[in-house]
Protein backbone atom coordinates (compact mmCIF):
# COMPACT_ATOMS: atom_id res chain seq x y z
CA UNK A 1 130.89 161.77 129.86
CA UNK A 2 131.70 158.31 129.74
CA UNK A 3 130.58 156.47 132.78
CA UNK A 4 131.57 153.06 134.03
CA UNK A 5 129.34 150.97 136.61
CA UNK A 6 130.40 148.73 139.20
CA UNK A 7 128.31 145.97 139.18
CA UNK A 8 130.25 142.92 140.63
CA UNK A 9 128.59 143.14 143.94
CA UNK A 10 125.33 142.06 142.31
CA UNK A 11 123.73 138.85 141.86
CA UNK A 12 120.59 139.84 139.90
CA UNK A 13 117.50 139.09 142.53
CA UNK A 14 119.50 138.92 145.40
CA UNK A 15 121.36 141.55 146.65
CA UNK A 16 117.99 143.74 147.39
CA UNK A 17 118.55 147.41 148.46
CA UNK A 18 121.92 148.10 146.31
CA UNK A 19 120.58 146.10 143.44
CA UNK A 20 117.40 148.40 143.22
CA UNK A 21 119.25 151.80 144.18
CA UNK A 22 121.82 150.62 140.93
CA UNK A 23 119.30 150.21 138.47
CA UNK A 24 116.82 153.48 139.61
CA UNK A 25 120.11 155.54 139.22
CA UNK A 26 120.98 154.40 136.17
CA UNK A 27 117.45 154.80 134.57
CA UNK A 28 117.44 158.26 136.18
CA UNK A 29 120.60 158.84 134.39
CA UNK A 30 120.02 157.88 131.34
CA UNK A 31 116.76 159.89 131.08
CA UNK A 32 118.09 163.24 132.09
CA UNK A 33 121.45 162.86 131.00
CA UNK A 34 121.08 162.05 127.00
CA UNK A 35 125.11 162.76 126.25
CA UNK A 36 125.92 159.74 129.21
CA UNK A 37 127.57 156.87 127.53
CA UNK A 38 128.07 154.36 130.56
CA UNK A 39 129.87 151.20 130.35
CA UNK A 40 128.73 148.47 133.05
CA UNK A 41 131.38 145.61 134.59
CA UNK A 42 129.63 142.52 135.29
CA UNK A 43 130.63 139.54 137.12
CA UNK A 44 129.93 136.07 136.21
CA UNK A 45 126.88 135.36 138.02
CA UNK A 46 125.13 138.08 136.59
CA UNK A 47 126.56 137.63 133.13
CA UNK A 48 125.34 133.72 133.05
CA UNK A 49 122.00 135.24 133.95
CA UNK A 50 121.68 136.56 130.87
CA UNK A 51 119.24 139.74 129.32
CA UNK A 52 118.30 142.24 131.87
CA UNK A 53 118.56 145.62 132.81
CA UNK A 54 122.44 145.58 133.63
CA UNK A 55 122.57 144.89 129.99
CA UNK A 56 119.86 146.70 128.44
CA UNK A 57 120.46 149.94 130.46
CA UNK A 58 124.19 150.95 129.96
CA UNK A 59 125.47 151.41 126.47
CA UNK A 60 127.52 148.49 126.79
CA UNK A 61 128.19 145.72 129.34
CA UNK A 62 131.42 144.31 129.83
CA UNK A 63 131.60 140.62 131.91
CA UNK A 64 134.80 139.96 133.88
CA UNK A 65 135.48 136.41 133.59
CA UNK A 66 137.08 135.57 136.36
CA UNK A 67 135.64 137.54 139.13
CA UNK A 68 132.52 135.62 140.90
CA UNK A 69 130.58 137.74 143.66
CA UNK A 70 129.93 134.37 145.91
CA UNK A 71 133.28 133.38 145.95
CA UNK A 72 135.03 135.91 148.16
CA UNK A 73 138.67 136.20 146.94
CA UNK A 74 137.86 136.34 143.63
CA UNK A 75 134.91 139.23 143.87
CA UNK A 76 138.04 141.35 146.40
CA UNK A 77 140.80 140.72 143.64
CA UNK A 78 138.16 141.66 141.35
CA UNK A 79 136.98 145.10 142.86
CA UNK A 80 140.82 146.59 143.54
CA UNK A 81 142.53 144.69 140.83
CA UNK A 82 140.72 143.60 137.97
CA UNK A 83 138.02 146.58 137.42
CA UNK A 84 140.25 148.92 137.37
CA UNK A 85 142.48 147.72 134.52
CA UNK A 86 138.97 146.82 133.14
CA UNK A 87 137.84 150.55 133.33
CA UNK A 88 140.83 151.76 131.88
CA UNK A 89 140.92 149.65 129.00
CA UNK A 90 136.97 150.92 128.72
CA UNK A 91 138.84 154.55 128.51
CA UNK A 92 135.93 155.83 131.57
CA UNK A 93 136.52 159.06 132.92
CA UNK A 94 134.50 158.29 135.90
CA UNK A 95 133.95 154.79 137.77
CA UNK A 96 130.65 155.00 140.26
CA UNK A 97 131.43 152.11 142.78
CA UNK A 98 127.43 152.12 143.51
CA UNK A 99 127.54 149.21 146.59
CA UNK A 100 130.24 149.92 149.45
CA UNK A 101 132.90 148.50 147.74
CA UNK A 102 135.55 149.63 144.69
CA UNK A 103 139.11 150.08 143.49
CA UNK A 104 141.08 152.40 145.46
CA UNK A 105 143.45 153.91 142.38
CA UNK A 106 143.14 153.77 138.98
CA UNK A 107 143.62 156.47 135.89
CA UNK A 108 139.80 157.78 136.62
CA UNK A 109 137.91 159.46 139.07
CA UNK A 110 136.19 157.57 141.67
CA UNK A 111 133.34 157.82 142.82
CA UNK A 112 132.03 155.24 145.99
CA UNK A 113 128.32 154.99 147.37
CA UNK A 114 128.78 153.95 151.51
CA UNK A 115 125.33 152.95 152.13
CA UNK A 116 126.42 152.30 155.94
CA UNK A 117 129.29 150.62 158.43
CA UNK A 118 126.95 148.31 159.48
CA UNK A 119 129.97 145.90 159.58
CA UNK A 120 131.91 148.15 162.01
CA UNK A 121 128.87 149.50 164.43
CA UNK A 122 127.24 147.04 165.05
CA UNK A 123 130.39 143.87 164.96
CA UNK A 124 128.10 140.96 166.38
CA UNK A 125 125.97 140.74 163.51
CA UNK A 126 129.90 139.61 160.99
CA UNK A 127 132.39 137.48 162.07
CA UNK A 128 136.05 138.80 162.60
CA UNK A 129 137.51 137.79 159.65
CA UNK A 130 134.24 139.12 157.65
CA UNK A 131 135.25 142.80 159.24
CA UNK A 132 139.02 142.01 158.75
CA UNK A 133 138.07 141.35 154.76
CA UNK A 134 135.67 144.19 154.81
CA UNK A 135 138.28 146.67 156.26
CA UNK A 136 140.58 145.83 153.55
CA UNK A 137 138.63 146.39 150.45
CA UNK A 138 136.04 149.12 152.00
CA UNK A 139 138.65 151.67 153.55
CA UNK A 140 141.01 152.37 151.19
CA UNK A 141 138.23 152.63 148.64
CA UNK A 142 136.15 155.58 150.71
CA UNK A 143 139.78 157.06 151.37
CA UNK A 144 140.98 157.68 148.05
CA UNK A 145 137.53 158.05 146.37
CA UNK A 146 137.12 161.43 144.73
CA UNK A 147 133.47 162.09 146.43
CA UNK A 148 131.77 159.43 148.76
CA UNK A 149 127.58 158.93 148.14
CA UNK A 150 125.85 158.07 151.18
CA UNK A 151 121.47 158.69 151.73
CA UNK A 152 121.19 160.21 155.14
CA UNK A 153 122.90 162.41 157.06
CA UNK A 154 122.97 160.44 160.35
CA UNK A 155 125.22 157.66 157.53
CA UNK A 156 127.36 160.76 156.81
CA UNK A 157 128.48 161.27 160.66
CA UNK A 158 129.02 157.55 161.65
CA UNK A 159 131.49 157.37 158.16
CA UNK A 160 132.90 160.77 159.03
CA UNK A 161 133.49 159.79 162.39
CA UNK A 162 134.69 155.65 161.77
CA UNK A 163 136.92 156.72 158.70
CA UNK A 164 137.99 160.01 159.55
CA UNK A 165 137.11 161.44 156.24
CA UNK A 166 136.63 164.87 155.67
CA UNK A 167 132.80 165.57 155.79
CA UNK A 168 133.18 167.85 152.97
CA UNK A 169 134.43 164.81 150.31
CA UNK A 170 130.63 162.63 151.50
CA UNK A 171 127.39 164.10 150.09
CA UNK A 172 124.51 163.50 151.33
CA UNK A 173 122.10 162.36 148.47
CA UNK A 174 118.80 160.31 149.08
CA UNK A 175 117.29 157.43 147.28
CA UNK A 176 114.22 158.26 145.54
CA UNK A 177 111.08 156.03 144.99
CA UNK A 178 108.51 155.30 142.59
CA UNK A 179 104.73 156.75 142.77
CA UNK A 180 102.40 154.17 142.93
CA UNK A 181 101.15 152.70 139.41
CA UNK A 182 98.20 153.93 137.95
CA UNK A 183 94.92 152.00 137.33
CA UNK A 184 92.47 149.99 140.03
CA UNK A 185 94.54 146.51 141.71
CA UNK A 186 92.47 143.67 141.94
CA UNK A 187 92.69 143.89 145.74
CA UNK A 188 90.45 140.83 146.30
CA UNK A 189 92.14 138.49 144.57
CA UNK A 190 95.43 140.02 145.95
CA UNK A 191 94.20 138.84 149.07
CA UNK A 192 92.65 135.59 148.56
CA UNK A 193 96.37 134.74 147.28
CA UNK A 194 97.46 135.51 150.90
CA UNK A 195 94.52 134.01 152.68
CA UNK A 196 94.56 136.93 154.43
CA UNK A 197 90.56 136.75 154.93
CA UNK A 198 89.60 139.88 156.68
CA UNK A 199 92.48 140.11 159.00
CA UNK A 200 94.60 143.53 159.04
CA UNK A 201 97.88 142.83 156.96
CA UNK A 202 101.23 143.83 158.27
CA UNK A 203 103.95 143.98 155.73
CA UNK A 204 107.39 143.84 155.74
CA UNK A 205 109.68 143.90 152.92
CA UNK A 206 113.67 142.83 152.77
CA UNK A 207 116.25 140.51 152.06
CA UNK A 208 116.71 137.82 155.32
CA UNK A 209 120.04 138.50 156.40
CA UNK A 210 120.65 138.86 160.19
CA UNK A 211 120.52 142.86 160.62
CA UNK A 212 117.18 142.83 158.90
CA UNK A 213 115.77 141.42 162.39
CA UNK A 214 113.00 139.66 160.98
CA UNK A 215 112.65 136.78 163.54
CA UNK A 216 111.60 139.75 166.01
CA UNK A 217 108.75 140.20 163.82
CA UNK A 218 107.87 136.97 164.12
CA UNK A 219 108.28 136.75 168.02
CA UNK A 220 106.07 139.82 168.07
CA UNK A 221 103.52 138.17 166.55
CA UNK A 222 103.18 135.34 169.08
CA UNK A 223 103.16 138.21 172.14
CA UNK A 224 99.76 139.10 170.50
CA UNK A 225 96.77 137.01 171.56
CA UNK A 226 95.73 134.62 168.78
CA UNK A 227 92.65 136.37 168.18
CA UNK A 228 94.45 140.36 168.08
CA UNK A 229 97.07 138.65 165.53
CA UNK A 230 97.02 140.71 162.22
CA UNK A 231 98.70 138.54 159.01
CA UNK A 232 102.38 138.81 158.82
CA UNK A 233 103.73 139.14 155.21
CA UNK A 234 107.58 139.06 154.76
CA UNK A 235 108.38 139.18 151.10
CA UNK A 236 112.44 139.27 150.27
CA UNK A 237 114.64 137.00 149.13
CA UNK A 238 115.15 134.23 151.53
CA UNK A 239 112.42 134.69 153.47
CA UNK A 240 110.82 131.95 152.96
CA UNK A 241 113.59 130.04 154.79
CA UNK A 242 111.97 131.36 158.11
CA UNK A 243 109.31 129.00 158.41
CA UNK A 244 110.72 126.98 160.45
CA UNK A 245 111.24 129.30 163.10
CA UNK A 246 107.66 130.75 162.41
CA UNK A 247 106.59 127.44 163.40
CA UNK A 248 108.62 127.05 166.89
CA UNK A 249 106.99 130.19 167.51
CA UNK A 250 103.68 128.90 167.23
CA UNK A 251 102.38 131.62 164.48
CA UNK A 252 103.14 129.61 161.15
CA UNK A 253 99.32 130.49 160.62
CA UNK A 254 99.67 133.59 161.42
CA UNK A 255 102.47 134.62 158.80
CA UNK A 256 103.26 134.79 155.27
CA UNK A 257 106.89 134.28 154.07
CA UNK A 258 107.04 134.80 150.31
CA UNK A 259 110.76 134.94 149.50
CA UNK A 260 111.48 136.95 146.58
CA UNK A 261 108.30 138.49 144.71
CA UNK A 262 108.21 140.63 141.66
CA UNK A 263 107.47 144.14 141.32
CA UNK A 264 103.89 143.71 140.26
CA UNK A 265 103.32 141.19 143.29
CA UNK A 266 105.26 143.83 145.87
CA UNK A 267 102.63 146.65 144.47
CA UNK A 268 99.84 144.06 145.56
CA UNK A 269 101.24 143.73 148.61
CA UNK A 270 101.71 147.62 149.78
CA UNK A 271 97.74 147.77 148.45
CA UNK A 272 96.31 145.52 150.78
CA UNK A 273 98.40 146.07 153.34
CA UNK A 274 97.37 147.91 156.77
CA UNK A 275 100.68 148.90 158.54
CA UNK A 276 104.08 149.06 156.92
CA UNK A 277 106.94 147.40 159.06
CA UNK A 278 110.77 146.48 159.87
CA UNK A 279 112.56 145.73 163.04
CA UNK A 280 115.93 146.50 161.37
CA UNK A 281 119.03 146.82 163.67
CA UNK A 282 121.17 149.25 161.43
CA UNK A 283 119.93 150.62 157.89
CA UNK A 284 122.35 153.52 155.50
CA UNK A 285 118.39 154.59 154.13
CA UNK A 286 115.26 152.25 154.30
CA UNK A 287 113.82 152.51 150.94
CA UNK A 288 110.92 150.24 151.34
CA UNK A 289 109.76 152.62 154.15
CA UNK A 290 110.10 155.62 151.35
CA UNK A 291 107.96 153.64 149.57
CA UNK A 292 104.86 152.26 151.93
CA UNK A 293 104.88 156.00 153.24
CA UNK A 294 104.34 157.25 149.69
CA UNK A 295 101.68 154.80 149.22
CA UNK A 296 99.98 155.93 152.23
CA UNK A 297 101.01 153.10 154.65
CA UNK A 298 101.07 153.91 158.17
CA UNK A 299 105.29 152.75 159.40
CA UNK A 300 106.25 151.22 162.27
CA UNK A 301 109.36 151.32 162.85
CA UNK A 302 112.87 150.32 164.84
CA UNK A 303 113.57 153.99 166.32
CA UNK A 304 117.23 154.24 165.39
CA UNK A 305 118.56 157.37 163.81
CA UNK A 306 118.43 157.06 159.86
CA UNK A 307 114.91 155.41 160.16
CA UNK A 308 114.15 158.73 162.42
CA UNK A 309 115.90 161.09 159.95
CA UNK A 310 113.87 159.52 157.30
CA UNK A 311 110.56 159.25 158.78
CA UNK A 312 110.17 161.77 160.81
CA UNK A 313 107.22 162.36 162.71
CA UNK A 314 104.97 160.25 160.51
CA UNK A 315 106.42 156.68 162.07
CA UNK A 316 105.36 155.25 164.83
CA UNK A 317 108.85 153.49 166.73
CA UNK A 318 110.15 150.61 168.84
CA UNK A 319 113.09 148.87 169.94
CA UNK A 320 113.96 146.37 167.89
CA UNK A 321 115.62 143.96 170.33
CA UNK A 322 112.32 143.71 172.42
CA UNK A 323 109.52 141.82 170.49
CA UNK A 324 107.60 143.24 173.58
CA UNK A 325 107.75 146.89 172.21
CA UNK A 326 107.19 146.02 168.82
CA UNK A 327 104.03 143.99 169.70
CA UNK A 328 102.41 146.91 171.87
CA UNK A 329 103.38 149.26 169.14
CA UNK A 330 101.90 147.14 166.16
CA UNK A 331 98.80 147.06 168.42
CA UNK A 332 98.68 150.05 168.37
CA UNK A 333 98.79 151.23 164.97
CA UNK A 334 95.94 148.71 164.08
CA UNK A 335 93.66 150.13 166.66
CA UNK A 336 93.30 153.58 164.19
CA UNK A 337 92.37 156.24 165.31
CA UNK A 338 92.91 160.01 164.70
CA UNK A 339 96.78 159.99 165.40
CA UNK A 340 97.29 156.71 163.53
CA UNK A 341 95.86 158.93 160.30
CA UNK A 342 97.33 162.25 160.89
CA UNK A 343 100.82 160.58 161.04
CA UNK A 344 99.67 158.41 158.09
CA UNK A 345 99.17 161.84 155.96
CA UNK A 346 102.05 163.01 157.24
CA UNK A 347 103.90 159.91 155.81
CA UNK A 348 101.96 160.13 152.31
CA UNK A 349 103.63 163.94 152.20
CA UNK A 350 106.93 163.05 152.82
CA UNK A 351 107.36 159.89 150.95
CA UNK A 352 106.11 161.70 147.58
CA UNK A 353 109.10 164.33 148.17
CA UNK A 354 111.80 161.31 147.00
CA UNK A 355 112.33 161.25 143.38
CA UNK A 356 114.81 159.31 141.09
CA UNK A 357 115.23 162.32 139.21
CA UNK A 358 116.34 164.61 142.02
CA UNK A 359 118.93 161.60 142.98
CA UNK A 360 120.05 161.27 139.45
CA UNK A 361 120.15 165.11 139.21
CA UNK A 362 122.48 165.32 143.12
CA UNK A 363 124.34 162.50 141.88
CA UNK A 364 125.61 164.31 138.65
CA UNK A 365 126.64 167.45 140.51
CA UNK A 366 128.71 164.51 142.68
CA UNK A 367 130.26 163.34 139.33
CA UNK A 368 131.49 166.53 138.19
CA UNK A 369 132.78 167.54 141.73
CA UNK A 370 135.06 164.20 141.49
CA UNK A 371 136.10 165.34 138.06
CA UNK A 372 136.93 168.71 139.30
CA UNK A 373 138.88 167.03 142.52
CA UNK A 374 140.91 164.39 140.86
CA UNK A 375 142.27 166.91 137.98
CA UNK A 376 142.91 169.89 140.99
């Protein structure tokens, strides 16, 4: 099959979550699927940023010059006007739209992963004429798609039920996660980077954009009495940028902001870490969670219903508004305790149970059910 990828959402290093569940898929892909021949559209940023795995991983990798994903008219013309006489010229028999957003027609089936209407549910977090813009590209791309992706069923409902799509045209297909890497961590050194001393390490992990909630985090921190305060590590890009804030708060001490770190450095960071947490507002999966659960990390956790769907009983939950709730509940996760480990194993279990092979493996039954649909 020949497969083209959407890409022009990304700019490499900063788009997190969609970045990562792009370039898992595709390595899934192209390990169980040896006949794939995928063709990837790039915009400019990520073309100027030269060798990486959008160009290593797809057979070949074709760079739309005039689409830019930070300038906003350009990436929308781009996505419903550009890509898809792009992919037709590539000859693709199947465009995967892999980030919310793609062409709404076009000689090919279409496939479109809706990670989440974060935009629409929860409004105060995007200006009007962000949800206006949104609308305009988003909608008419899920409504015309051939087969909508989205990672929890809880996602499938609210799209369902905002779109009025037939619940029979989304599938349900989780994002897997890596084991941990084999071979001893130098854990000591891991944390002498931190200055973590012997303080508890609480660890959060995501891009700083507003829904990510990570100044509650911070204002949870100084509800705890200096000398109960574990070390907060927030690792994502732009994180870094909250220092100031960390500061007004009084816990600049108490807190680590690392920006963006590599993959090595994150695998450092889930080792020596204690507890395992995000006050998110609104999430379509939560793969760091996946991950830090798989690792063996307890999770604390906003208690909203894709975080609950993919948890389970192995997290422990609080509202995310209220650095109150988080605080008591961070307390008491670090106190231990029997309950604090069965949930932990509990965790471990589940987490191991998402693969990038079984998403690679649900997502080609998707593919060939958009094949089937657009030729019926």
């Amino acid at each position: 099959m020949r497969l083209g990828l959407d890409l022009l959402f990304m700019v490499p290093g900063e788009t997190g979550g969609r970045e990562t569940y792009s370039r898992e898929l595709l390595r899934a892909l192209r390990e169980t699927q040896p006949d794939l021949h995928v063709t990837a559209f790039l915009n400019r940023e990520t073309a100027a940023a030269g060798p990486g795995w959008w160009s290593e991983l797809p057979d070949r990798a074709v760079a739309l010059p005039r689409v830019w994903a930070r300038k906003q008219a350009s990436w929308a013309l781009g996505e419903t006007v550009v890509l898809t006489r792009a992919a037709s010229a590539a000859r693709v028999q199947l465009l995967h739209s892999p980030a919310n957003f793609g062409p709404a027609a076009g000689r090919f089936a279409r496939v479109l992963t809706l990670h989440d209407l974060m935009y629409r549910l929860q409004p105060e977090l995007v200006s009007k004429a962000v949800r206006v813009a949104t609308d305009a590209v988003l909608v008419p791309a899920a409504k015309r798609a051939h087969r909508v992706i989205t990672a929890t069923e809880a996602s499938r409902e609210e799209i369902a039920a905002e779109l009025g799509l037939d619940r029979d045209r989304i599938v349900v297909i989780p994002h897997g996660a890596h084991p941990p890497p084999r071979g001893t961590r130098d854990l000591a050194a891991a944390r002498a980077r931190l200055e973590a001393g012997t303080r508890p390490i609480v660890l959060a992990v995501a891009t700083n954009v507003e829904h990510k909630n990570h100044p509650a985090l911070l204002a949870a921190l100084a509800e705890l009495a200096p000398e109960e305060r574990p070390l907060l590590v927030i690792a994502g890009h732009g994180t870094d940028e909250l220092a100031a804030r960390a500061a007004e708060l009084g816990v600049g001490g108490d807190a680590r902001l690392l920006g963006a770190v590599s993959d090595a450095e994150l695998e450092d960071l889930y080792a020596v870490a204690t507890v395992y947490v995000t006050a998110t507002r609104h999430e379509g999966f939560g793969l760091p969670v996946i991950e830090a659960m798989g690792r063996g990390l307890p999770v604390a956790a906003s208690d909203i219903p894709v975080l609950r769907e993919v948890a389970g009983d192995a997290g422990w939950w609080f509202a995310p508004e209220d650095p109150r709730s988080i605080a008591t509940t961070l307390r008491s996760v670090l106190a231990g305790g029997a309950e604090v480990e069965d949930r932990r194993r509990r965790g471990l279990a589940a987490g191991r149970n998402y693969t990038w092979a079984t998403t690679a493996a649900l997502t080609v039954e998707a593919y060939a059910a958009a094949l089937s649909a657009q030729t019926s």
